[in-house]
Protein backbone atom coordinates (compact mmCIF):
# COMPACT_ATOMS: atom_id res chain seq x y z
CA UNK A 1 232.36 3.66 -89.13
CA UNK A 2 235.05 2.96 -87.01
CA UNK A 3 235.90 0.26 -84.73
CA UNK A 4 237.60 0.77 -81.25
CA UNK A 5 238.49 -1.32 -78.04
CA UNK A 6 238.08 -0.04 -74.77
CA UNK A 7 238.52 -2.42 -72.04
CA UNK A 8 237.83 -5.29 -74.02
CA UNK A 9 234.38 -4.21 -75.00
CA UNK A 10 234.01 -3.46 -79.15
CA UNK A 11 232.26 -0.28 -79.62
CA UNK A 12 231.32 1.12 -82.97
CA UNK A 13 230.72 4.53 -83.70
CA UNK A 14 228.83 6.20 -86.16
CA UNK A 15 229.59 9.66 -87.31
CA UNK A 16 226.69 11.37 -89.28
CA UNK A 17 227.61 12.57 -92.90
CA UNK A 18 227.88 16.18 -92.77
CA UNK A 19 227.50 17.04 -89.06
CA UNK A 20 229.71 16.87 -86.19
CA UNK A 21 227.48 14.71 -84.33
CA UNK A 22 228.88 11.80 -83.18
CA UNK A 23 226.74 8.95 -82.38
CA UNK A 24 227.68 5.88 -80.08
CA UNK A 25 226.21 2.59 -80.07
CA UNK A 26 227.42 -0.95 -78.22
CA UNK A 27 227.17 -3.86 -80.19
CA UNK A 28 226.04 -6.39 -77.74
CA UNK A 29 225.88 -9.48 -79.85
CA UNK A 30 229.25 -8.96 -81.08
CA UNK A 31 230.89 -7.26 -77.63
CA UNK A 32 229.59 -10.70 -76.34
CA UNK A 33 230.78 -13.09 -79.27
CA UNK A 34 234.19 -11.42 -78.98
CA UNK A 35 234.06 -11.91 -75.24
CA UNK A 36 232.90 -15.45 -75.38
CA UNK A 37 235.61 -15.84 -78.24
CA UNK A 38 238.50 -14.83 -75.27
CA UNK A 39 236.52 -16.55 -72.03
CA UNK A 40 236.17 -19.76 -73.85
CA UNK A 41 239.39 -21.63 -73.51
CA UNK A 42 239.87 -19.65 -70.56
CA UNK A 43 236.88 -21.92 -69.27
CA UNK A 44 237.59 -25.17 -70.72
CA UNK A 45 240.87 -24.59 -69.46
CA UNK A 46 239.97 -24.17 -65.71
CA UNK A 47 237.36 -26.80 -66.51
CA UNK A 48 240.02 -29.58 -67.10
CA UNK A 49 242.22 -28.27 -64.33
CA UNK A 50 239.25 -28.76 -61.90
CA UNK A 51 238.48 -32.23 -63.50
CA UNK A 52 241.79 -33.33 -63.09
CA UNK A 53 242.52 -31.57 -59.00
CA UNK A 54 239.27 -33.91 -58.34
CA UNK A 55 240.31 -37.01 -60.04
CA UNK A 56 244.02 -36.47 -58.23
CA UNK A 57 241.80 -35.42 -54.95
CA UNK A 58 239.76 -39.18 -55.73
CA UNK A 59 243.01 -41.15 -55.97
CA UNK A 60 245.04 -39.94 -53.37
CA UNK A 61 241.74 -40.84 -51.00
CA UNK A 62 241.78 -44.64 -52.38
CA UNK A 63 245.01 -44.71 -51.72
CA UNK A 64 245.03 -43.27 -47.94
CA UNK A 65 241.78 -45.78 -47.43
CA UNK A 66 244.05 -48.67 -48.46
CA UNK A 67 246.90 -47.97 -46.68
CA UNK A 68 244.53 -47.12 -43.33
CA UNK A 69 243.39 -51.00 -44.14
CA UNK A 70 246.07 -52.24 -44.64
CA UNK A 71 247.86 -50.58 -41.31
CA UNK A 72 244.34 -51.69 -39.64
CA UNK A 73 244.49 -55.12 -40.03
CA UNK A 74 248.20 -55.52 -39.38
CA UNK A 75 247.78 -53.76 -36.04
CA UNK A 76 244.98 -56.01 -35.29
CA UNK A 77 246.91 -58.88 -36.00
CA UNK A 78 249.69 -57.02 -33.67
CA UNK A 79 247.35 -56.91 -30.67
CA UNK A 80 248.02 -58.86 -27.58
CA UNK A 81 245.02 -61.61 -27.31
CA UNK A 82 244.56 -65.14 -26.68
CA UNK A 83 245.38 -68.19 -27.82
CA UNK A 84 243.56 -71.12 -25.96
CA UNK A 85 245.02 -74.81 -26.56
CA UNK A 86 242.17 -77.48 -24.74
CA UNK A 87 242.36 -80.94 -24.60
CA UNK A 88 240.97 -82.36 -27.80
CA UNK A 89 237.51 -82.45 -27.29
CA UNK A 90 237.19 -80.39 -24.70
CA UNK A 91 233.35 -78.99 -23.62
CA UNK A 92 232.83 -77.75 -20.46
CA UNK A 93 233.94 -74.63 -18.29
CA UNK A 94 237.03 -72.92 -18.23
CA UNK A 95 238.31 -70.91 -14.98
CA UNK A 96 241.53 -68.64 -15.64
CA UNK A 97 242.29 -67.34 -12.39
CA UNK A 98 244.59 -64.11 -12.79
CA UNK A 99 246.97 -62.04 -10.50
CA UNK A 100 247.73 -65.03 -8.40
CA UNK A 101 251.35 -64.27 -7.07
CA UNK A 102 252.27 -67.92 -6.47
CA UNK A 103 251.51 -68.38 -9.90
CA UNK A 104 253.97 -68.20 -13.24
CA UNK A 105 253.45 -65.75 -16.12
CA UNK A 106 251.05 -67.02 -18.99
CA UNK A 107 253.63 -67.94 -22.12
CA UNK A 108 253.61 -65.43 -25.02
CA UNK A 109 254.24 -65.65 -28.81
CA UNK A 110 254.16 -62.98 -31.42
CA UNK A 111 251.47 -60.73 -28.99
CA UNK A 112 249.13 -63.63 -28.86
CA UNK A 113 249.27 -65.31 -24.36
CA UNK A 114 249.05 -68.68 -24.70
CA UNK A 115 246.53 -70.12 -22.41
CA UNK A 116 247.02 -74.06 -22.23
CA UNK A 117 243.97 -75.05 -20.47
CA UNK A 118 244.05 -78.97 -18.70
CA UNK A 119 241.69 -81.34 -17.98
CA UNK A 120 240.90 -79.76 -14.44
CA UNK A 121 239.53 -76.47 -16.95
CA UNK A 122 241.74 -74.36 -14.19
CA UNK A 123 244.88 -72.02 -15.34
CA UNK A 124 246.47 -69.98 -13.01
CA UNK A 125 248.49 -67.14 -13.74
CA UNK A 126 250.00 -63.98 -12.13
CA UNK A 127 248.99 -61.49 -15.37
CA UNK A 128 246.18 -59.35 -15.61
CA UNK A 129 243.96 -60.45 -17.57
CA UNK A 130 243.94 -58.54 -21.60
CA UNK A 131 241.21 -57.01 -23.32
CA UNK A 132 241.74 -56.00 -27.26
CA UNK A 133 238.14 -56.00 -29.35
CA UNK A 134 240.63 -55.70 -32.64
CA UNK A 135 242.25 -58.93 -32.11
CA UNK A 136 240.42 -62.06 -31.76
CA UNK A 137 240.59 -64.91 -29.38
CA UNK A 138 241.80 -67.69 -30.99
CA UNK A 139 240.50 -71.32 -29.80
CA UNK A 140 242.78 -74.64 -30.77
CA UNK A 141 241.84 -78.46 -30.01
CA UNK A 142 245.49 -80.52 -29.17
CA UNK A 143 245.50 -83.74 -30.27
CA UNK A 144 247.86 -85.92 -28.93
CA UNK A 145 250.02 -88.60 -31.50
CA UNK A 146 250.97 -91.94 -29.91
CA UNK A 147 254.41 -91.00 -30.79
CA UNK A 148 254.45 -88.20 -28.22
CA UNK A 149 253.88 -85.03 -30.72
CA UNK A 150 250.72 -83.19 -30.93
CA UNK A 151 248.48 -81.15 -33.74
CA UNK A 152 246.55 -78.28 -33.21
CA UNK A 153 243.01 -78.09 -35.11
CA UNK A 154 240.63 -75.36 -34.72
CA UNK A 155 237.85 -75.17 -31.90
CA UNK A 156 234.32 -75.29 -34.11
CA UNK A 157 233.85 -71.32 -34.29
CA UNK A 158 230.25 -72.05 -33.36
CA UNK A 159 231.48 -74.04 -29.74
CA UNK A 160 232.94 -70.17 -28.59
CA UNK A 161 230.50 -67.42 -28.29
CA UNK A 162 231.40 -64.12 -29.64
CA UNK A 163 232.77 -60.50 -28.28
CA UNK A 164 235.59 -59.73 -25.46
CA UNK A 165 234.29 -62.20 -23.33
CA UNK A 166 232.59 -65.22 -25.15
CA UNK A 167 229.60 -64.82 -23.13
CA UNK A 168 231.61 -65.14 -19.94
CA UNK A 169 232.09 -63.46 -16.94
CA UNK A 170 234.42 -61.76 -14.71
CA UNK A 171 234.09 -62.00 -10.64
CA UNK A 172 236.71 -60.24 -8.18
CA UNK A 173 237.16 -63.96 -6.70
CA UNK A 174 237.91 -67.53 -6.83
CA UNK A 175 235.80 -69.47 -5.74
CA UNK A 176 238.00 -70.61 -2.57
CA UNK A 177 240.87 -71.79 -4.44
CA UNK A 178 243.28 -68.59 -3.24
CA UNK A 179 244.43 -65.27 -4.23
CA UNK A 180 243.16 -63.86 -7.78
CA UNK A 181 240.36 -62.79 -9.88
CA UNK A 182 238.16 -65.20 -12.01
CA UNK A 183 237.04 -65.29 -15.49
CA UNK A 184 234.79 -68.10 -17.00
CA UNK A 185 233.75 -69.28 -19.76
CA UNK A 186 231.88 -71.98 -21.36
CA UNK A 187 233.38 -74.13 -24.58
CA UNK A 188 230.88 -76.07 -26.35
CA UNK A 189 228.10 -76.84 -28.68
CA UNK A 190 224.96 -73.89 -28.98
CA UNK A 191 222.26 -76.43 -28.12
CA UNK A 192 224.74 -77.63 -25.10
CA UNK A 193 225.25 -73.79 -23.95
CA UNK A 194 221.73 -73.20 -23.91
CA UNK A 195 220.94 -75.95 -21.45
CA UNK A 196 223.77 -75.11 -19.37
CA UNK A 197 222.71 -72.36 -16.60
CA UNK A 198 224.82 -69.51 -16.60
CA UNK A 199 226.54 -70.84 -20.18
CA UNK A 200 225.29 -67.38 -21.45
CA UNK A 201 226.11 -64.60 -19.42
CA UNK A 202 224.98 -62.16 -22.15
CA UNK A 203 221.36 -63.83 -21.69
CA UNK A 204 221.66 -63.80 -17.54
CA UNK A 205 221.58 -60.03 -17.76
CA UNK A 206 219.27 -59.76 -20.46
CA UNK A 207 216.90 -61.52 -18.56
CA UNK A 208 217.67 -59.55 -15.45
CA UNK A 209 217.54 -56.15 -17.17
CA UNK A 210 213.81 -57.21 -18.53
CA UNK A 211 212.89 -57.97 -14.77
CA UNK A 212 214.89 -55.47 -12.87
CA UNK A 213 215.97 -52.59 -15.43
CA UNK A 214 219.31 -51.48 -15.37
CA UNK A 215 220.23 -52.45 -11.85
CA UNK A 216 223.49 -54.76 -10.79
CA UNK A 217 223.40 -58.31 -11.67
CA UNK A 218 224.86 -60.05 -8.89
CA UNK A 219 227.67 -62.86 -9.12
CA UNK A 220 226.72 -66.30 -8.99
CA UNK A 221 226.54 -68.19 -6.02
CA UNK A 222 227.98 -70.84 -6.19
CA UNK A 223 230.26 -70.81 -9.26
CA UNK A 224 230.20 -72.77 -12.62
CA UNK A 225 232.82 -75.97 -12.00
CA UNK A 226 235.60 -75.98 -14.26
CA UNK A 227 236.61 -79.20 -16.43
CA UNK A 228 235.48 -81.44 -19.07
CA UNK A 229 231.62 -82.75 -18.84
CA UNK A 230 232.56 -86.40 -19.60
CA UNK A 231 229.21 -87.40 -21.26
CA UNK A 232 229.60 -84.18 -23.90
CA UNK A 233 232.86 -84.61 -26.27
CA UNK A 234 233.48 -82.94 -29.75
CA UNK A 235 234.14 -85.69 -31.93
CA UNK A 236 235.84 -83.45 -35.23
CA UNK A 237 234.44 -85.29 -38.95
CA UNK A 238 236.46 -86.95 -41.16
């Protein structure tokens, strides 16, 4: 017998004692042994390469998802929004009455417009009025010192309704008190919103879409008034 390799296949052939026939015959289990033999690291080979592309592939992923997080929240924080300071206490409506010419720029400080709203619940101000959904509103009680300074303490998070416009709403007027467009809102406990008629814009046109469909909800008539409700006051615990 003799053993030859032709393109990587083992063939054995069998010549006949006393004849010049020549017989051929493959020998499959040990053409495929051998081949197995040569494919096997070959495989294991491409078999860790492809294990370690996907775990490369997994961490490079984490690591993009972090960073977008990361670049996410700083550009939220980066956002021009506002930052209202009331009178400690404060519950009632608030009227900011924008693009008034007469009327001085709100303050700024690192992106966030200050709105310092008074006693009256009225701010005027010749801006337009901002609208970010990545960067919240932020809502700060001043409480004056009787030595003339002030600290700052967080609005109740449950006194300001969520979204763009805390349940508010925007009208191309002011009520009568001069040039400018109006947004309200109303600061104050849920059980106090919910008794207060228009407290709840979301609601309004909730209510009107029910009755009407999707059809324009008109502006009030007459408008909310601005300023502190006297007999409502939020008293923060000790």
């Amino acid at each position: 017998m003799l053993l030859v390799r032709r393109g990587g296949f083992a063939v054995w052939f069998r010549l006949k004692s006393g004849g010049n026939e020549v017989g051929q015959n493959t020998v499959l289990r040990e053409t495929h042994f051998e081949r197995s033999l040569v494919a096997m690291p070959t495989t294991l080979a491409q078999a860790k390469g492809g294990t370690r592309r996907f775990a490369v592939s997994i961490r490079i992923m984490l690591v993009i998802a972090a960073l977008s997080l990361v670049l996410t929240q700083a550009s939220a924080r980066d956002r021009p929004h506002y930052l209202f300071v009331l009178p400690e206490g404060y519950v009632g409506w608030v009227q900011i009455i924008f693009n008034d010419p007469q009327a001085p720029p709100l303050p700024t400080w690192k992106e966030k417009v200050i709105v310092e709203v008074p006693e009256s619940g009225i701010i005027r101000t010749s801006a337009f009025r901002v609208h970010s959904s990545l960067a919240p509103d932020e809502f700060y009680y001043d409480k004056a010192s009787s030595f003339g300074s002030s600290r700052k303490h967080l609005v109740p998070s449950s006194y300001v309704a969520p979204g763009i416009d805390h349940a508010g709403f925007g009208v191309m007027d002011t009520g009568g008190k001069g040039q400018g467009y109006s947004w309200f809102i109303f600061l104050g406990p849920p059980e106090v919103r919910a008794s207060v008629p228009l407290a709840d814009w979301n609601k309004v046109v909730d209510d009107h879409r029910k009755l009407y469909g999707n059809s324009k909800v008109s502006a009030p008539d007459p408008f909310p008034t601005p300023g502190r409700m006297e007999k409502l006051r939020y008293v923060p615990q000790k």
